[in-house]
C-alpha atoms as a PDB file:
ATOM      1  CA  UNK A   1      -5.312 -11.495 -11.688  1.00  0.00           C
ATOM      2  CA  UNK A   2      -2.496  -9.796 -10.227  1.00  0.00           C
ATOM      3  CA  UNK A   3      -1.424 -13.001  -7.722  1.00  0.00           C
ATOM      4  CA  UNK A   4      -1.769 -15.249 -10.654  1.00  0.00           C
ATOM      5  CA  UNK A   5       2.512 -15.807 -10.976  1.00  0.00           C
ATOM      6  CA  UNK A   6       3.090 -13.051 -13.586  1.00  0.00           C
ATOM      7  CA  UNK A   7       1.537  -9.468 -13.722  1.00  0.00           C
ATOM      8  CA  UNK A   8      -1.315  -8.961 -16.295  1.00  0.00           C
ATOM      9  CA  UNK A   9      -1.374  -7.001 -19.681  1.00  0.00           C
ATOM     10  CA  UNK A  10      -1.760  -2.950 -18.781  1.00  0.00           C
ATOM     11  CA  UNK A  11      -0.046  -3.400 -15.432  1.00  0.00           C
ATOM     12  CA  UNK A  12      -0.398   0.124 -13.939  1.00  0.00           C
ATOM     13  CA  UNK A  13       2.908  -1.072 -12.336  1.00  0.00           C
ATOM     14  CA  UNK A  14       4.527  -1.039 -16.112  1.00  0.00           C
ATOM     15  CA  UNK A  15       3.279   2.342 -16.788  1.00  0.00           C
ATOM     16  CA  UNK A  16       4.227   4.353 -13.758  1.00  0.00           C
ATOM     17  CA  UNK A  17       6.302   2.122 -11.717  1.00  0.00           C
ATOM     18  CA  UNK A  18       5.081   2.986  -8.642  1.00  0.00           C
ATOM     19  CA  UNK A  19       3.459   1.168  -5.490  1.00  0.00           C
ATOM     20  CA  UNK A  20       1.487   2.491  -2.929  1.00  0.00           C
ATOM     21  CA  UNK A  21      -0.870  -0.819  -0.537  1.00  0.00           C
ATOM     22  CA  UNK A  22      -3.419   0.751   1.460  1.00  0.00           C
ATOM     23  CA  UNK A  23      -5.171  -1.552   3.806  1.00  0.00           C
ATOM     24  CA  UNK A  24      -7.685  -0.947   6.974  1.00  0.00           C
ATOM     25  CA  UNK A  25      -5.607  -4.188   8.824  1.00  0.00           C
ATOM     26  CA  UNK A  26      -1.969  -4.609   9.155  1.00  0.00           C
ATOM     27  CA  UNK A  27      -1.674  -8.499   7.672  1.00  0.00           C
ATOM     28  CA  UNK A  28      -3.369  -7.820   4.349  1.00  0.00           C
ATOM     29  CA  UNK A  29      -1.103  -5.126   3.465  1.00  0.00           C
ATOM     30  CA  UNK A  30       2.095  -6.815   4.259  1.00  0.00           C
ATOM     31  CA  UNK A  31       0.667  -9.571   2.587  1.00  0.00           C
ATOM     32  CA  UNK A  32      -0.139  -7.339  -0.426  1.00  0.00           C
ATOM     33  CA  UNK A  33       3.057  -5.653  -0.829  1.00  0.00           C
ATOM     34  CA  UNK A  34       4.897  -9.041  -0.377  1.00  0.00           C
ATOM     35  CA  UNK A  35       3.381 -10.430  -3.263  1.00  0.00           C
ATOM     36  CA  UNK A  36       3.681  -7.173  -5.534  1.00  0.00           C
ATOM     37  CA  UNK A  37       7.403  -6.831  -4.653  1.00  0.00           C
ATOM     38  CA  UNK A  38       8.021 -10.638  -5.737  1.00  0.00           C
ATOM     39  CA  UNK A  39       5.702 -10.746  -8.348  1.00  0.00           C
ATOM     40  CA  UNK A  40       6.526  -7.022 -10.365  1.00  0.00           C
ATOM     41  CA  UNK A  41      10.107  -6.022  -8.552  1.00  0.00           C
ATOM     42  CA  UNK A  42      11.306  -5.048 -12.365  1.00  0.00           C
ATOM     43  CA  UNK A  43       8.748  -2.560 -12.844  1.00  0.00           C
ATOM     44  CA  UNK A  44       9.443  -0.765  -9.311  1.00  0.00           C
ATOM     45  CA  UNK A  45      11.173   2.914 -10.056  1.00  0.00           C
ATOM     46  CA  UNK A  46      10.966   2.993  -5.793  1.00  0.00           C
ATOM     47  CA  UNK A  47       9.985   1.030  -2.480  1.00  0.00           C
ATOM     48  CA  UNK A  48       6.338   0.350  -1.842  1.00  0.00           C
ATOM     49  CA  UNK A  49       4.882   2.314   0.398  1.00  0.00           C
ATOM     50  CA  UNK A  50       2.534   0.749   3.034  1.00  0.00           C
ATOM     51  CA  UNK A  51      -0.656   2.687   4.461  1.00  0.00           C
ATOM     52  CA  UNK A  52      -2.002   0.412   7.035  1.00  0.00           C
ATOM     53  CA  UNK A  53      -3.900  -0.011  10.741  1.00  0.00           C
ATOM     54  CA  UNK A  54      -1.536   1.440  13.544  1.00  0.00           C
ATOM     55  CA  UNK A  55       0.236  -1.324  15.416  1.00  0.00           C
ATOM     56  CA  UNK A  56      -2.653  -1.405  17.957  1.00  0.00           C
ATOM     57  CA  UNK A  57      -5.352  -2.911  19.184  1.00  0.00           C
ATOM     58  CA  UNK A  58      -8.725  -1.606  17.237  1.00  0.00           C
ATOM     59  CA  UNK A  59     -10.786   0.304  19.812  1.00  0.00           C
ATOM     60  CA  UNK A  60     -14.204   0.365  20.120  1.00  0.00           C
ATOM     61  CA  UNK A  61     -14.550   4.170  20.149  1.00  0.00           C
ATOM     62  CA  UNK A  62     -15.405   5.764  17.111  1.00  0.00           C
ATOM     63  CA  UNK A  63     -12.803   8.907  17.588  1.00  0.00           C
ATOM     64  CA  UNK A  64     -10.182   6.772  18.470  1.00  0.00           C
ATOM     65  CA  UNK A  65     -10.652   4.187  15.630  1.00  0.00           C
ATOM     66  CA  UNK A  66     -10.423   7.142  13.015  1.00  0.00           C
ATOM     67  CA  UNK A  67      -6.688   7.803  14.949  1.00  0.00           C
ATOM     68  CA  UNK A  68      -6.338   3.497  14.321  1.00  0.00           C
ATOM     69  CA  UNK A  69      -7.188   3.404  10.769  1.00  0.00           C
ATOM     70  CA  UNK A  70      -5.707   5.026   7.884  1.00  0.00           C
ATOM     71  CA  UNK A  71      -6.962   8.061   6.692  1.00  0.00           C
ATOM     72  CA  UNK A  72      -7.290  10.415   3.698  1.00  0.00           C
ATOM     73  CA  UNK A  73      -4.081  12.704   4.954  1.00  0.00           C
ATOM     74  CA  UNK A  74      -1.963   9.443   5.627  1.00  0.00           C
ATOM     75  CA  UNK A  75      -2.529   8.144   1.768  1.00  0.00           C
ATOM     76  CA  UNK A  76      -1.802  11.507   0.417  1.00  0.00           C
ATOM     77  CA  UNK A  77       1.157  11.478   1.909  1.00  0.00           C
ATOM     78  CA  UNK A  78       2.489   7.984   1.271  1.00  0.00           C
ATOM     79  CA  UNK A  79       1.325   9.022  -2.582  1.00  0.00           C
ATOM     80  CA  UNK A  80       3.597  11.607  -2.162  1.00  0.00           C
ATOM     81  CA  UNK A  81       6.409  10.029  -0.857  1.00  0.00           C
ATOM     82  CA  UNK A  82       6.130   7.312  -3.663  1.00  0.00           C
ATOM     83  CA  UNK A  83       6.524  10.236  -6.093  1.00  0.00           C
ATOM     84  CA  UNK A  84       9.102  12.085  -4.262  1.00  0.00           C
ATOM     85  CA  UNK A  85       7.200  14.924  -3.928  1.00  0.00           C
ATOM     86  CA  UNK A  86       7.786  15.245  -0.381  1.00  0.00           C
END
């Protein structure tokens, strides 16, 4: 396990270095992130990058929960951000 105090054999963290914690609710990716950064900090080549729920209430409507939530355009870009491709 990856919260088990060091990072297991075959990190994908040792082999590219990067970070990217997507999450549908704003506390389990900060939690998420918190624990990579202390756990695997020497294998970071750059920042993790955080795709979570906008910093509002989820709404019952359908349209306006896809605006809430994180979506296929907003992980494509933290990916490339992570990669400094953008």
């Amino acid at each position: 396990m990856l919260f088990s105090g060091r990072p297991p054999r075959g990190n994908p963290l040792r082999r590219w270095g990067l970070g990217v914690s997507i999450a549908a609710c704003l506390l389990a990716g900060a939690e998420v992130s918190a624990r990579l950064q202390e756990e695997c900090f020497d294998y970071f080549d750059a920042p993790i990058q955080r795709v979570a729920q906008k910093e509002v209430p989820l709404p019952y409507s359908g349209e306006l929960e896809k605006l809430a939530i994180p979506q296929v355009p907003d992980i494509v870009k933290a990916v490339k951000t992570v990669m400094y491709l953008e």
